[in-house]
Protein backbone atom coordinates (compact mmCIF):
# COMPACT_ATOMS: atom_id res chain seq x y z
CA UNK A 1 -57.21 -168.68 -41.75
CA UNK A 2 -59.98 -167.72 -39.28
CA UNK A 3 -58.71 -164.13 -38.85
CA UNK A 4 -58.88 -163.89 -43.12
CA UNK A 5 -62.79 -165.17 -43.24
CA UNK A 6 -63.50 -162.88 -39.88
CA UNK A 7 -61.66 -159.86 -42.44
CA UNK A 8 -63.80 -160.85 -45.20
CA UNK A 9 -67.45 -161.22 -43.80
CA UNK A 10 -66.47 -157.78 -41.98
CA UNK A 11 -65.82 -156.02 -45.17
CA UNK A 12 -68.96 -157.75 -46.27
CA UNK A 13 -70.90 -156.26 -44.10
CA UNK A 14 -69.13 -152.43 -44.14
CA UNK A 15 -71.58 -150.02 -45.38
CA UNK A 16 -69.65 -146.77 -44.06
CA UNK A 17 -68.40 -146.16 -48.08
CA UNK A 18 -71.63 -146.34 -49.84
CA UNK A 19 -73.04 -143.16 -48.43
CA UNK A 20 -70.41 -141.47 -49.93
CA UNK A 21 -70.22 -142.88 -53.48
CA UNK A 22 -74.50 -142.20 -53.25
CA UNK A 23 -73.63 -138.69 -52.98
CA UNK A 24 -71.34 -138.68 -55.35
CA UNK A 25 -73.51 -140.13 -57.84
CA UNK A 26 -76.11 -137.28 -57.23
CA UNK A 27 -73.88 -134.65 -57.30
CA UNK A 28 -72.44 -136.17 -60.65
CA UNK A 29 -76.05 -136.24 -62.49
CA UNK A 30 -76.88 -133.02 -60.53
CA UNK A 31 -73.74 -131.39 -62.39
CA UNK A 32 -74.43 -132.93 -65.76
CA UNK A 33 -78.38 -131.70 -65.53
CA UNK A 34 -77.10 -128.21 -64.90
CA UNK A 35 -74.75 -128.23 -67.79
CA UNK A 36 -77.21 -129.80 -70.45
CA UNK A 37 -79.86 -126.90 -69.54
CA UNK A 38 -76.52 -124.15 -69.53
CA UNK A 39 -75.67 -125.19 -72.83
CA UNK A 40 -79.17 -125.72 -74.38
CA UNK A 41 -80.26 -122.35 -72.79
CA UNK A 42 -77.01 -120.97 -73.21
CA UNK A 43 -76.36 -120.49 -76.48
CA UNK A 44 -80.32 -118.87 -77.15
CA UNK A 45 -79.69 -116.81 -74.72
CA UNK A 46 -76.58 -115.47 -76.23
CA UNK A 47 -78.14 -115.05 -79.33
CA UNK A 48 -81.32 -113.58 -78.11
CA UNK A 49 -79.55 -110.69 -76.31
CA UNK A 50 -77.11 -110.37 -79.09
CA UNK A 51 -80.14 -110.03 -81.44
CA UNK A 52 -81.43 -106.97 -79.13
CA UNK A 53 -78.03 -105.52 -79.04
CA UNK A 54 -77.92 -105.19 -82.60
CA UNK A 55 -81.43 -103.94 -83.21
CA UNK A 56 -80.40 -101.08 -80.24
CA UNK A 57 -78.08 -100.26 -82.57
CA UNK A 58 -79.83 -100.23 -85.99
CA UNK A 59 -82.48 -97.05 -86.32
């Protein structure tokens, strides 16, 4: 019984995990703020250089 409580409050106190999930976090929203901006830029961007492509093209 004592060793299962001594397991317990030391996996209480274990930190060494949260670093990592903290980084994955950021790196999640970091990911999802650079695909929001590539698909709201994206598709003006597209359409802006298609609309120069075509007026190249027309006299």
């Amino acid at each position: 019984m004592k060793t299962m409580v001594r397991f317990i409050r030391r996996f209480g106190r274990d930190v060494s995990g949260a670093t990592a999930i903290e980084y994955g976090l950021i790196a999640t929203f970091v990911s999802l703020a650079v695909l929001s901006s590539i698909q709201l830029l994206g598709t003006t961007l597209v359409t802006d250089f298609y609309d120069v492509i075509v007026a190249a093209f027309n006299p």
